[in-house]
N, C-alpha and C. Protein backbone atom coordinates (compact mmCIF):
# COMPACT_ATOMS: atom_id res chain seq x y z
N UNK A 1 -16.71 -8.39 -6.19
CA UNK A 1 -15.89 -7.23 -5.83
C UNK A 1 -14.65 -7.75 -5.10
N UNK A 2 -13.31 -7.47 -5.58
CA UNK A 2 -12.18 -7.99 -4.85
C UNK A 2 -11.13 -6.96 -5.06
N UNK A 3 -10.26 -7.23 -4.08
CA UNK A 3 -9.28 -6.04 -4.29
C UNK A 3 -7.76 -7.66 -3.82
N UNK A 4 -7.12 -7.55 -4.89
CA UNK A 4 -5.81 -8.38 -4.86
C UNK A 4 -4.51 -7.58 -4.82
N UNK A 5 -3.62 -7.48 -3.46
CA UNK A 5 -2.64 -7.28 -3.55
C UNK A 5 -1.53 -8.11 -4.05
N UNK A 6 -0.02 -7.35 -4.47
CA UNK A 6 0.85 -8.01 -4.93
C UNK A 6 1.74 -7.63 -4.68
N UNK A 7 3.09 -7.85 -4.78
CA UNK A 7 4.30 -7.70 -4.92
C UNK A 7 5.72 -7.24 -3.97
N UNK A 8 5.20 -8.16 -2.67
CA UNK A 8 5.47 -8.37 -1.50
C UNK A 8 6.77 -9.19 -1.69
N UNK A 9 7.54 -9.57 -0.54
CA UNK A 9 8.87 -10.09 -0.61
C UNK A 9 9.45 -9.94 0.04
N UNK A 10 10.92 -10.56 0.67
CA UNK A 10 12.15 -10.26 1.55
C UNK A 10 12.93 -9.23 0.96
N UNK A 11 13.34 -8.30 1.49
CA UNK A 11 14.83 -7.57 0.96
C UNK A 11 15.03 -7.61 2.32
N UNK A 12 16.77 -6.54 2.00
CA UNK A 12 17.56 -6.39 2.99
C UNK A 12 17.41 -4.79 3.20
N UNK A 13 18.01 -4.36 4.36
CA UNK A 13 17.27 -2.71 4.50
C UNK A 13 17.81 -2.44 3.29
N UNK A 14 17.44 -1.48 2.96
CA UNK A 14 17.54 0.06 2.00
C UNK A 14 17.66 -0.65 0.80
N UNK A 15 16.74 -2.13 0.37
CA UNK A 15 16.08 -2.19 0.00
C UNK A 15 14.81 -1.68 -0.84
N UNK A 16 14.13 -2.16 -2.05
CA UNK A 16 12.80 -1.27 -2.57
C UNK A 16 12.17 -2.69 -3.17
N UNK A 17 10.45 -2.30 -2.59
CA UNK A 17 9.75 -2.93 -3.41
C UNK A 17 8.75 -1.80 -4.37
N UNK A 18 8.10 -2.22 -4.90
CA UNK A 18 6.37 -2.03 -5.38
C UNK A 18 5.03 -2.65 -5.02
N UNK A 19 4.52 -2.42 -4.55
CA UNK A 19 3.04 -3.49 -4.40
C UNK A 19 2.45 -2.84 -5.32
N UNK A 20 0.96 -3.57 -5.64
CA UNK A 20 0.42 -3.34 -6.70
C UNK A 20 -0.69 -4.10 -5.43
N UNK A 21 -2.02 -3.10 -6.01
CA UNK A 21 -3.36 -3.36 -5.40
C UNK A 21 -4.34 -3.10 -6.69
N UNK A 22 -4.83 -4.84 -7.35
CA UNK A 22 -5.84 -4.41 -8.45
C UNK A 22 -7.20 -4.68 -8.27
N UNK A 23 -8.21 -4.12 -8.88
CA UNK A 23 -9.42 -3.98 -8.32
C UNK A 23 -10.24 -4.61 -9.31
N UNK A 24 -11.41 -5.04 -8.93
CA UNK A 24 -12.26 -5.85 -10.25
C UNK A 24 -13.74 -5.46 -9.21
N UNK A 25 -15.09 -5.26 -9.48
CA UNK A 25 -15.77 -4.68 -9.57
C UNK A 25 -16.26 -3.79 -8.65
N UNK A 26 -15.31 -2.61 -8.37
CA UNK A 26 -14.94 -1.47 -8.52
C UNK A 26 -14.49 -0.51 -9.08
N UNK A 27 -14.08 0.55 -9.26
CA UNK A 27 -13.78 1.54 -9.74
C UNK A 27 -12.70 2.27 -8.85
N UNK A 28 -11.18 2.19 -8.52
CA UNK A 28 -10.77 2.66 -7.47
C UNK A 28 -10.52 4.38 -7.84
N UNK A 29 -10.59 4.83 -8.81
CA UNK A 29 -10.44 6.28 -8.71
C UNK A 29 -12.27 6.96 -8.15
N UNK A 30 -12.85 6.18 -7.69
CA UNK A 30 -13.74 6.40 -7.62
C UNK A 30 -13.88 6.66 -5.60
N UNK A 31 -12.65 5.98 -5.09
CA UNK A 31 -13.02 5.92 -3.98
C UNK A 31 -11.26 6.61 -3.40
N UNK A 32 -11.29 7.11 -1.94
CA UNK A 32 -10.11 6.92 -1.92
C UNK A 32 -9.69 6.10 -1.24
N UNK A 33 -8.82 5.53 -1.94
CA UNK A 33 -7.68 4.19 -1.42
C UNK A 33 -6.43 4.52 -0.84
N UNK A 34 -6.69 3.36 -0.36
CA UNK A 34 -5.06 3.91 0.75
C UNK A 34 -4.44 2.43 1.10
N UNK A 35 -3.25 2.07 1.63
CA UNK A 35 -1.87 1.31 2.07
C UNK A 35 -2.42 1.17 3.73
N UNK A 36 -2.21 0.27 4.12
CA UNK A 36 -2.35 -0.34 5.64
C UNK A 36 -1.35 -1.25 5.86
N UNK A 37 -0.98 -1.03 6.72
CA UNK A 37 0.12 -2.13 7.50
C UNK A 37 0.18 -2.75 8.97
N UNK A 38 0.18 -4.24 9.26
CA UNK A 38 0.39 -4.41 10.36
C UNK A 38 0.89 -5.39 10.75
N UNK A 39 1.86 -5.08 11.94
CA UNK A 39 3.15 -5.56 12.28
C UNK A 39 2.05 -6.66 13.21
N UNK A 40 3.18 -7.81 13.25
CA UNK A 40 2.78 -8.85 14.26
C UNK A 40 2.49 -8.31 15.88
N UNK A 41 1.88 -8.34 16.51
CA UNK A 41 1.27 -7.84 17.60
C UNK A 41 0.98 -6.28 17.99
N UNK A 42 0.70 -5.42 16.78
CA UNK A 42 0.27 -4.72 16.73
C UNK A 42 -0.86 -4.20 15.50
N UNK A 43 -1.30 -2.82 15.95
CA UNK A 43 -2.44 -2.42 15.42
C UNK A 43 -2.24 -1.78 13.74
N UNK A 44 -3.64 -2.56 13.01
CA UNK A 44 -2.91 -1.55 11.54
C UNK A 44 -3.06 -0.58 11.59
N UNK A 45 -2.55 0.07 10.79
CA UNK A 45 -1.81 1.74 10.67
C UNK A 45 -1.95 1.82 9.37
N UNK A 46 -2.82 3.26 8.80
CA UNK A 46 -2.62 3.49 7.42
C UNK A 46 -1.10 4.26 7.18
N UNK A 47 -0.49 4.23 6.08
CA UNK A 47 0.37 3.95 5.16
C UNK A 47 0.79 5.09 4.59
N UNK A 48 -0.58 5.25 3.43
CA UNK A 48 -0.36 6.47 2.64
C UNK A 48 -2.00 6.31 1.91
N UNK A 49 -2.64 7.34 1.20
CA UNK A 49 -3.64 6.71 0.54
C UNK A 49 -3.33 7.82 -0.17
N UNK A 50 -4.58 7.60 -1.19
CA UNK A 50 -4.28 8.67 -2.36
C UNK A 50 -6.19 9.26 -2.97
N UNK A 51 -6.41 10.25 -3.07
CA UNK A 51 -7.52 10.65 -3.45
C UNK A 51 -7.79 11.12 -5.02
N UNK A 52 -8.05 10.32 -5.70
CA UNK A 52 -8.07 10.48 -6.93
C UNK A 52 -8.76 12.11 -7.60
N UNK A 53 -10.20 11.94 -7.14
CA UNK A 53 -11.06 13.20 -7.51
C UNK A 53 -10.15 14.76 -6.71
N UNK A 54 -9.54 14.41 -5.58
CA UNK A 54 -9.36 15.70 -4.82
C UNK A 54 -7.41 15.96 -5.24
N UNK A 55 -7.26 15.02 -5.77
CA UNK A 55 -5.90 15.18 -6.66
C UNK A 55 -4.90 15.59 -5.84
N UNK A 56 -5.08 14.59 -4.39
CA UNK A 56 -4.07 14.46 -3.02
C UNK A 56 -3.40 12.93 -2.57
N UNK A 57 -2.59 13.10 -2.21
CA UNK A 57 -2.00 12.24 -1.46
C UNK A 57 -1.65 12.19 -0.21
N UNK A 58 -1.37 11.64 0.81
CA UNK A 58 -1.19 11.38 2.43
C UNK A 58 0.04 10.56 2.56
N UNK A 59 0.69 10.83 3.37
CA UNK A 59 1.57 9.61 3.62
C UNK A 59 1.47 9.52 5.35
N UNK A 60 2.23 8.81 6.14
CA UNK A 60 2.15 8.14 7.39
C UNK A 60 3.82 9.37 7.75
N UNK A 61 4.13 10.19 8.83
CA UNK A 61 5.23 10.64 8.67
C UNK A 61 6.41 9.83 8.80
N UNK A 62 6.49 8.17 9.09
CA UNK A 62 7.51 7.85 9.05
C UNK A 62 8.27 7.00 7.81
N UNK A 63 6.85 7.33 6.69
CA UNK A 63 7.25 6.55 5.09
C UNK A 63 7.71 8.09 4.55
N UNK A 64 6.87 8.96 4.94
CA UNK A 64 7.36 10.42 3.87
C UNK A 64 8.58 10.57 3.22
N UNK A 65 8.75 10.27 2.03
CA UNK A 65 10.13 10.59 1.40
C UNK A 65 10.60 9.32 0.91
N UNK A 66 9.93 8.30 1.07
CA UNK A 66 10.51 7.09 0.95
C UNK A 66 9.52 5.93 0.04
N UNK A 67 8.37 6.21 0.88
CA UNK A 67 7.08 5.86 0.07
C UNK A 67 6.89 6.36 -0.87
N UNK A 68 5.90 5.95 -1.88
CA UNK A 68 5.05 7.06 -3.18
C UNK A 68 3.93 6.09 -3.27
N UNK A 69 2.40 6.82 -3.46
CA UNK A 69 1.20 5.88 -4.15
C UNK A 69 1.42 6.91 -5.07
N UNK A 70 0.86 6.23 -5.90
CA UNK A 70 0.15 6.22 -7.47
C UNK A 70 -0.92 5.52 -7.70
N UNK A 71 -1.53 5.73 -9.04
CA UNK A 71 -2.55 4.89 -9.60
C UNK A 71 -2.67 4.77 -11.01
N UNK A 72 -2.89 3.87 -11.36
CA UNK A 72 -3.41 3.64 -12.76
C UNK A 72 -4.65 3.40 -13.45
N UNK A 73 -5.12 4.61 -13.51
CA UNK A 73 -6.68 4.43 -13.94
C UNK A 73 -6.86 3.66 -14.89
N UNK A 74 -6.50 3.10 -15.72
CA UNK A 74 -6.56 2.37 -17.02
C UNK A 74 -6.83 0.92 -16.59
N UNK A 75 -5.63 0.25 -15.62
CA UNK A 75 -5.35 -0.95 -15.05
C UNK A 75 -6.50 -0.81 -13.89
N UNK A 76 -7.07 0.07 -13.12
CA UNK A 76 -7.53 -0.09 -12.42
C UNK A 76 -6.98 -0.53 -10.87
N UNK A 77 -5.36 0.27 -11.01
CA UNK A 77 -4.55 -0.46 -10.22
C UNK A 77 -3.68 0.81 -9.10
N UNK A 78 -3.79 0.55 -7.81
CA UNK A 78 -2.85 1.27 -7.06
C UNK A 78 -1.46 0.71 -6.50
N UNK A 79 -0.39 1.71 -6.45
CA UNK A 79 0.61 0.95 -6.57
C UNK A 79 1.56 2.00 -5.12
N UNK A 80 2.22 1.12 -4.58
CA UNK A 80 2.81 1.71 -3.30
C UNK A 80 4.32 1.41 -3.76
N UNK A 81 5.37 2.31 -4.07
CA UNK A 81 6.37 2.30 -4.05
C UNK A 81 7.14 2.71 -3.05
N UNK A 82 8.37 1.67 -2.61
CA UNK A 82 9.18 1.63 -1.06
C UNK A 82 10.34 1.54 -1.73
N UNK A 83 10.82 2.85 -1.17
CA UNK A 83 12.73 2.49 -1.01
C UNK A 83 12.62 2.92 0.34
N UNK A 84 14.82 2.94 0.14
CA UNK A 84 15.12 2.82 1.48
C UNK A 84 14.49 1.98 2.31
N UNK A 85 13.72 0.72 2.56
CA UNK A 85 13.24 -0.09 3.41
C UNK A 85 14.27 -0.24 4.52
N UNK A 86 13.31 0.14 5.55
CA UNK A 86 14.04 -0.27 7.20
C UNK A 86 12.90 -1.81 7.99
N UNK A 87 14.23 -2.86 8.86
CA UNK A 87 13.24 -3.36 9.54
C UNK A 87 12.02 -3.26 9.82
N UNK A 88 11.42 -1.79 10.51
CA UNK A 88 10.27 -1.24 11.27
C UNK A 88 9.06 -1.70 10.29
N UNK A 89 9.63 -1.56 9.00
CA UNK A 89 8.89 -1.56 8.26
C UNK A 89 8.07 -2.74 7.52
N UNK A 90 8.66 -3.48 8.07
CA UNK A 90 8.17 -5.25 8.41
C UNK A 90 6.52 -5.58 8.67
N UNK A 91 5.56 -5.61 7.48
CA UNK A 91 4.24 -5.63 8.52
C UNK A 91 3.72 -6.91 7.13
N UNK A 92 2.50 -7.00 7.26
CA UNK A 92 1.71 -7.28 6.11
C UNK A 92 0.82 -6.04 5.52
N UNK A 93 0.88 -5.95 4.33
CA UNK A 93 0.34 -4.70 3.95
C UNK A 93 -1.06 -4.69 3.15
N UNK A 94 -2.24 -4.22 3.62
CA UNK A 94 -3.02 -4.11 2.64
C UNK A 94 -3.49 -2.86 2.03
N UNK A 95 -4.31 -2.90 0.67
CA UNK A 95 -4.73 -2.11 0.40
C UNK A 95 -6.18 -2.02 0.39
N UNK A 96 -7.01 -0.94 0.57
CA UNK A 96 -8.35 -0.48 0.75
C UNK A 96 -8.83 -0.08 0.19
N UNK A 97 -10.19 0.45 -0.29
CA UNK A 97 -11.20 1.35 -0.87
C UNK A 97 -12.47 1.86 0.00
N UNK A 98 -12.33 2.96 0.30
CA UNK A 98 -13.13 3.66 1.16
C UNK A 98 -13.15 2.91 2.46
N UNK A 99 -12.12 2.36 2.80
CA UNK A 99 -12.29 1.41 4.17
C UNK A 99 -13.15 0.98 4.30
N UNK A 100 -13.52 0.60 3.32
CA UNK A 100 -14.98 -0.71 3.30
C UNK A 100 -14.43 -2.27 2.71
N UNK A 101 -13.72 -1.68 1.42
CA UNK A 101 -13.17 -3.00 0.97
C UNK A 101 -11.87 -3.05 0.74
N UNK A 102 -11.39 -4.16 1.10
CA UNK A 102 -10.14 -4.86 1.64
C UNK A 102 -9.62 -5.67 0.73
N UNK A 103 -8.20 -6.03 0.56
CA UNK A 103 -8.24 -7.51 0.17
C UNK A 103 -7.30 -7.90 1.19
N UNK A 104 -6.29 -8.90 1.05
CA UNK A 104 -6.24 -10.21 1.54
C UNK A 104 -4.65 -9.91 2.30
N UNK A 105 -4.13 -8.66 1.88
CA UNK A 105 -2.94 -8.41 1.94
C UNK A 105 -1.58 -8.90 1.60
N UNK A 106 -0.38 -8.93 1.40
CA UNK A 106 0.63 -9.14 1.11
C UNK A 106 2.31 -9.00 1.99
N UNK A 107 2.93 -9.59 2.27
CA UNK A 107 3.87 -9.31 3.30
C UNK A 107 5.06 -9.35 2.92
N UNK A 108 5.45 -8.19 3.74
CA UNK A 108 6.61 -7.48 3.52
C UNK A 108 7.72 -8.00 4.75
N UNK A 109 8.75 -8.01 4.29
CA UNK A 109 10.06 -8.47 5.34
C UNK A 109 10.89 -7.68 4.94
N UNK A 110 11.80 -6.62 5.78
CA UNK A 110 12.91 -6.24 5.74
C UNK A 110 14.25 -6.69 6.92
N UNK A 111 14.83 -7.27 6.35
CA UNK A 111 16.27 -8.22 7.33
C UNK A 111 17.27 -7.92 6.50
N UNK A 112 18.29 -8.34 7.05
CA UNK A 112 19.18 -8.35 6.80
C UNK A 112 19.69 -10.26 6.79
């Protein structure tokens, strides 16, 4: 059972990435998954997650509007889309399944 994030990187603010969180023996529409982030000397913080069966989404109020999850049931894959990137927004990010399983996370830099 593993959950591999991806698609982490430097930009400059207002900036956009994608991560991509893929899953292998799991089922992530099966659970809800969600985005975590955490900044160097502080605590992680969920993100955004997304509930497949209850056909909702969450966001954190200071991504709202800027963030988007999705998923791809096919790929087996959740995907966190970022524009507008600000500094603040600087953490390592992982993604989850039922806050039980984790993977390894991926890191994000916004500078200039």
């Amino acid at each position: 059972l593993q959950l591999v994030e991806s698609g982490g990187g430097s930009v400059q603010p207002g900036g956009s990435l994608t991560l991509s969180c893929v899953a292998s023996g799991l089922t992530l529409d099966n659970h809800v998954t969600g985005w975590f982030r955490q900044a160097p000397g502080q605590e992680r913080e969920v993100v955004s997650c997304i509930n497949t069966a209850a056909g909702s989404t969450n966001y954190a109020g200071d991504v709202q509007g800027r963030f988007r999850i999705s998923r791809d049931g096919a790929k087996n894959t959740v995907y966190l889309q970022m524009i507008s990137l600000k500094p603040e927004d600087t953490a390592v990010y992982f993604c989850a399944a039922g806050k039980t399983w984790w993977g390894q996370g991926t890191q994000v830099t916004v500078s200039s």
